[in-house]
C-alpha atoms as a PDB file:
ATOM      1  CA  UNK A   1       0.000   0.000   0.000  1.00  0.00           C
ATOM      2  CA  UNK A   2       1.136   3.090  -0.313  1.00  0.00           C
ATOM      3  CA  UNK A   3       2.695   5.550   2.233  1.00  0.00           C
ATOM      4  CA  UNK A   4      -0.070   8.742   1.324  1.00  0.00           C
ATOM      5  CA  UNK A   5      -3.235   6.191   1.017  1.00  0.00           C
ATOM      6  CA  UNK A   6      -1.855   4.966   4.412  1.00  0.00           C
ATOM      7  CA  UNK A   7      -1.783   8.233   6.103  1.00  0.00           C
ATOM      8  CA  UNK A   8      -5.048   9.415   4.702  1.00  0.00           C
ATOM      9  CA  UNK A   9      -6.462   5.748   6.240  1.00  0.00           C
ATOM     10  CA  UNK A  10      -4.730   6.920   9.319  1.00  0.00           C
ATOM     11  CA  UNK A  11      -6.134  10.359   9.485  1.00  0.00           C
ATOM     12  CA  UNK A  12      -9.371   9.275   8.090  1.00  0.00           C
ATOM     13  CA  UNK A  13      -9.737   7.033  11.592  1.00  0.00           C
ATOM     14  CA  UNK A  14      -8.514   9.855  13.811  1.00  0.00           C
ATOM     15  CA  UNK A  15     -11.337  11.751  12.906  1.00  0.00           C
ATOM     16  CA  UNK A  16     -13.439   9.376  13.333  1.00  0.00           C
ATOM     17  CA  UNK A  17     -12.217   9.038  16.661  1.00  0.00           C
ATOM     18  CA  UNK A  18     -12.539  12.403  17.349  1.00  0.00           C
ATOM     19  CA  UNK A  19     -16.280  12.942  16.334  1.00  0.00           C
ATOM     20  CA  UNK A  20     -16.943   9.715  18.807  1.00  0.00           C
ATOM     21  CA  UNK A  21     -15.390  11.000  21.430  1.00  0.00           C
ATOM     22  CA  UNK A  22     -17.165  14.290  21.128  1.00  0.00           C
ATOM     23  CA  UNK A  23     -20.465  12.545  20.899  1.00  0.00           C
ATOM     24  CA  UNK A  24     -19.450  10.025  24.063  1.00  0.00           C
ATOM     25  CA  UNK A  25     -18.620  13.031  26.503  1.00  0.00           C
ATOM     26  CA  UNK A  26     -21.838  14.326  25.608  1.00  0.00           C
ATOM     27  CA  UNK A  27     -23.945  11.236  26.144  1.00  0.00           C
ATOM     28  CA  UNK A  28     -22.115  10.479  29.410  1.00  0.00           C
ATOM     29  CA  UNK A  29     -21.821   7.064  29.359  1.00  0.00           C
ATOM     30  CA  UNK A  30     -21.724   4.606  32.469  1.00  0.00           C
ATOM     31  CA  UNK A  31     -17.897   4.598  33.904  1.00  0.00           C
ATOM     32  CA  UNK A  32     -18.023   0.551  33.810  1.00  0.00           C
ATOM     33  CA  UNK A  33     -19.048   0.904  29.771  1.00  0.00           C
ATOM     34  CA  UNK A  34     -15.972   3.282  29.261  1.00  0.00           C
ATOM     35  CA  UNK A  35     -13.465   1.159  31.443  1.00  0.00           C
ATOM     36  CA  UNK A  36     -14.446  -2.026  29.937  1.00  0.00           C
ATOM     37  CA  UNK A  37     -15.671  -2.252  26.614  1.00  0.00           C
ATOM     38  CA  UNK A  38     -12.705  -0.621  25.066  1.00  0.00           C
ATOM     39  CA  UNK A  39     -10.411  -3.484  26.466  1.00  0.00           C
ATOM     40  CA  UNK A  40     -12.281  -6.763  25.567  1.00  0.00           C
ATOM     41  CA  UNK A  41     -11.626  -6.638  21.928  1.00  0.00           C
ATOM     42  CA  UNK A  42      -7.920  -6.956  23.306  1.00  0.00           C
ATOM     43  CA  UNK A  43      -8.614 -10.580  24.975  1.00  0.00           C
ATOM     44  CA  UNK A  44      -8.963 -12.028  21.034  1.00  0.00           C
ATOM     45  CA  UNK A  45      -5.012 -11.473  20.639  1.00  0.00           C
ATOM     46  CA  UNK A  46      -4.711 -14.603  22.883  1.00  0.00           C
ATOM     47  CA  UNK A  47      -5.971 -16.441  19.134  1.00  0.00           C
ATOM     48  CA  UNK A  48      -2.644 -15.723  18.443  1.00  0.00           C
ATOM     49  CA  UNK A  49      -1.435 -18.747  20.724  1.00  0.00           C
ATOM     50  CA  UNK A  50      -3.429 -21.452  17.908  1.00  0.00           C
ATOM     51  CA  UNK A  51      -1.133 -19.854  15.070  1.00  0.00           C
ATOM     52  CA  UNK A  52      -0.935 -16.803  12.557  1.00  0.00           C
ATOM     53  CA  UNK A  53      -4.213 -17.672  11.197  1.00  0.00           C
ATOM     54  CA  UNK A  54      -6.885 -18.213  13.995  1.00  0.00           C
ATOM     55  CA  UNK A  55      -4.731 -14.967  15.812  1.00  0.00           C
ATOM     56  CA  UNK A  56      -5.844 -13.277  12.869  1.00  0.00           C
ATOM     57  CA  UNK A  57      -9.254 -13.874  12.282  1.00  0.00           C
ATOM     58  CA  UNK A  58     -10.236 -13.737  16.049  1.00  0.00           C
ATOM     59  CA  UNK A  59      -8.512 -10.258  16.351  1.00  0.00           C
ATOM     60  CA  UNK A  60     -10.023  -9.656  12.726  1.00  0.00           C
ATOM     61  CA  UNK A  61     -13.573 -10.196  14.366  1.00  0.00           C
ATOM     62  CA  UNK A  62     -14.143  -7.919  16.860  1.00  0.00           C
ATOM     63  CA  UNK A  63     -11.664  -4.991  14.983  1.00  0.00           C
ATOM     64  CA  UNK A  64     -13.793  -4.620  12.027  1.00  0.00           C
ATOM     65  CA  UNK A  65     -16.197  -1.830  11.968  1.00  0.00           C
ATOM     66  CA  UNK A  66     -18.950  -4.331  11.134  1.00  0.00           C
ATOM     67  CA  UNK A  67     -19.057  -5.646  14.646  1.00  0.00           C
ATOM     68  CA  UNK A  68     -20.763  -2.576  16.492  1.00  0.00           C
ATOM     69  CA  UNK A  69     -23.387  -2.459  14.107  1.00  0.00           C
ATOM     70  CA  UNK A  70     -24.545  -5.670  16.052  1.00  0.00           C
ATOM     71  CA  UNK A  71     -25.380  -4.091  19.759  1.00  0.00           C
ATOM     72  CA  UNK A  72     -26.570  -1.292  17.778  1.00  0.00           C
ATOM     73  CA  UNK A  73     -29.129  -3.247  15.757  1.00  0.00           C
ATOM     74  CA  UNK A  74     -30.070  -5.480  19.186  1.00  0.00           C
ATOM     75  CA  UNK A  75     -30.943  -2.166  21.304  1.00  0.00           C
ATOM     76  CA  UNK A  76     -32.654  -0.719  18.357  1.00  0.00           C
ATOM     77  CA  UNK A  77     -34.876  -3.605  18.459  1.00  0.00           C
ATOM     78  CA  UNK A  78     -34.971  -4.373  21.964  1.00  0.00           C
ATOM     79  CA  UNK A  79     -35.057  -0.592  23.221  1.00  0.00           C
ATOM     80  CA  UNK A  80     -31.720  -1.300  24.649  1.00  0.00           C
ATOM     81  CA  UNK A  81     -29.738   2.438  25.353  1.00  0.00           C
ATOM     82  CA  UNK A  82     -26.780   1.350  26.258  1.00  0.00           C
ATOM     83  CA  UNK A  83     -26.427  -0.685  23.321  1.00  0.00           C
ATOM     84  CA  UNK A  84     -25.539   2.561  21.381  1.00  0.00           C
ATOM     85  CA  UNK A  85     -23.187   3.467  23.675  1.00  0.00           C
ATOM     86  CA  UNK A  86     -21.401   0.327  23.560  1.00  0.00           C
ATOM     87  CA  UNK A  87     -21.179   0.359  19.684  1.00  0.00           C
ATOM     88  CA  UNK A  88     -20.138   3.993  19.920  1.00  0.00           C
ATOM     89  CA  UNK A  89     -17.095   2.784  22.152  1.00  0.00           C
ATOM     90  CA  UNK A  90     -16.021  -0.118  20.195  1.00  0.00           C
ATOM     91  CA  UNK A  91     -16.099   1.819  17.113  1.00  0.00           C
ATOM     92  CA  UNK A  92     -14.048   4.554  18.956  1.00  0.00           C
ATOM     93  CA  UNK A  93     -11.625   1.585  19.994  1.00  0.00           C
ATOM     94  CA  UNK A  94     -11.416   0.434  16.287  1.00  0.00           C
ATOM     95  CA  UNK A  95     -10.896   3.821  14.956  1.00  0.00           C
ATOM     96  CA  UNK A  96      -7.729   4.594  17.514  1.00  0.00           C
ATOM     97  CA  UNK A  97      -6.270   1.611  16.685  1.00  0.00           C
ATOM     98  CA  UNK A  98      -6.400   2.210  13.154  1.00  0.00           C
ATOM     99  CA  UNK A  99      -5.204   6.219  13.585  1.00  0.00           C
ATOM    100  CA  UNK A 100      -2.642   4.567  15.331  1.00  0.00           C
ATOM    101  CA  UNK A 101      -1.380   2.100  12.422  1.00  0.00           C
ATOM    102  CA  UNK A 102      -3.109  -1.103  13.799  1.00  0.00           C
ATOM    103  CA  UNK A 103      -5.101  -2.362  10.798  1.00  0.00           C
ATOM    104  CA  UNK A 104      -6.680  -6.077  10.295  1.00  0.00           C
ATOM    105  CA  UNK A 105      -4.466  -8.648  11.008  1.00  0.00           C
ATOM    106  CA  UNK A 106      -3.151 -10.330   8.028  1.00  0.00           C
ATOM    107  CA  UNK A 107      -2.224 -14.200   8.383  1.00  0.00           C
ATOM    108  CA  UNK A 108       1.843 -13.709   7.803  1.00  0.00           C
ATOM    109  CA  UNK A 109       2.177 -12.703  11.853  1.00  0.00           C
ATOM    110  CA  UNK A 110       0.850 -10.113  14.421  1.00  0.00           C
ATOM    111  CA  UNK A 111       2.619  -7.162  12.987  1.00  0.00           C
ATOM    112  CA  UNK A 112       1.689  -7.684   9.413  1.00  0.00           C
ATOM    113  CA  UNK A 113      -2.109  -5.551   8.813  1.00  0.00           C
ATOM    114  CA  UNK A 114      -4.053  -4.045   5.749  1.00  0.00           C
ATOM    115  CA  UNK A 115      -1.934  -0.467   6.998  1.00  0.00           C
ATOM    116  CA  UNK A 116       1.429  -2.040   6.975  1.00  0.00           C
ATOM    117  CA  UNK A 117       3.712  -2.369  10.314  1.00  0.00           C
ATOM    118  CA  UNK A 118       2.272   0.118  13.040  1.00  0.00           C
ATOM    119  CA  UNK A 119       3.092   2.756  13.594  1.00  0.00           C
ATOM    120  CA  UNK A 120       5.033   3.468   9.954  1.00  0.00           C
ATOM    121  CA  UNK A 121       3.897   5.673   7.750  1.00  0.00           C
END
C-alpha cells in the first residue's frame, strides 16, 4: 500500500475518533461501559497462541467496523440504550487503533495488517 493512502487511512480514523469522542462526553456514558468495553476486543489477541491464522481472524472479528453495528441493531430492536453506547465505544476503539497504524491482522504474523507495520507511515 502506499505511504499517502496509508496516512489518509490513518487520518481518516482519527477523525473518526474524534467525532466519537465528542459525541461520548456528551452522552455520558456509564464509567463501567468506558473502562471495559474498550479493552475486551484486546482478549482475542490470545488467538494468536493457535497460530498466525486463527490470531488473525479472532482479532479480525471484533476490529472490524462491522461488529458494532450488532449491539446497535439489538438495542434498536430491543429498546436497549446502552447498546448505542457500547457500539459507539467499540467503534471509537477500532478507529484509535487504526489512527494509530493497527489495521486487520493479516495471516503472515501479528505485525503484518491491511496499513502495513504500526506505527510506519
Amino acid at each position: 500500500m502506499e505511504p499517502g493512502f496509508r496516512r489518509l487511512l490513518r487520518l481518516e480514523n482519527a477523525g473518526i475518533a474524534l467525532g466519537l469522542a465528542v459525541l461520548l462526553v456528551r452522552a455520558a456514558p456509564e464509567r463501567w461501559l468506558v473502562a471495559g468495553v474498550p479493552i475486551l476486543p484486546h482478549l482475542f489477541i490470545a488467538g494468536h497462541a493457535f497460530g498466525p491464522r486463527v490470531g488473525a481472524r479472532c482479532c479480525n472479528a471484533v476490529h472490524s467496523y462491522a461488529g458494532p453495528g450488532r449491539p446497535v441493531g439489538a438495542g434498536a430492536l430491543a429498546g436497549w440504550a446502552p447498546g448505542r453506547l457500547i457500539a459507539a465505544l467499540r467503534a471509537l476503539h477500532i478507529s484509535i487503533d487504526r489512527a494509530l497504524g493497527f489495521g486487520l491482522k493479516r495471516v503472515q504474523g501479528f505485525g503484518h495488517t491491511h496499513l502495513g507495520a504500526p506505527g510506519r507511515g
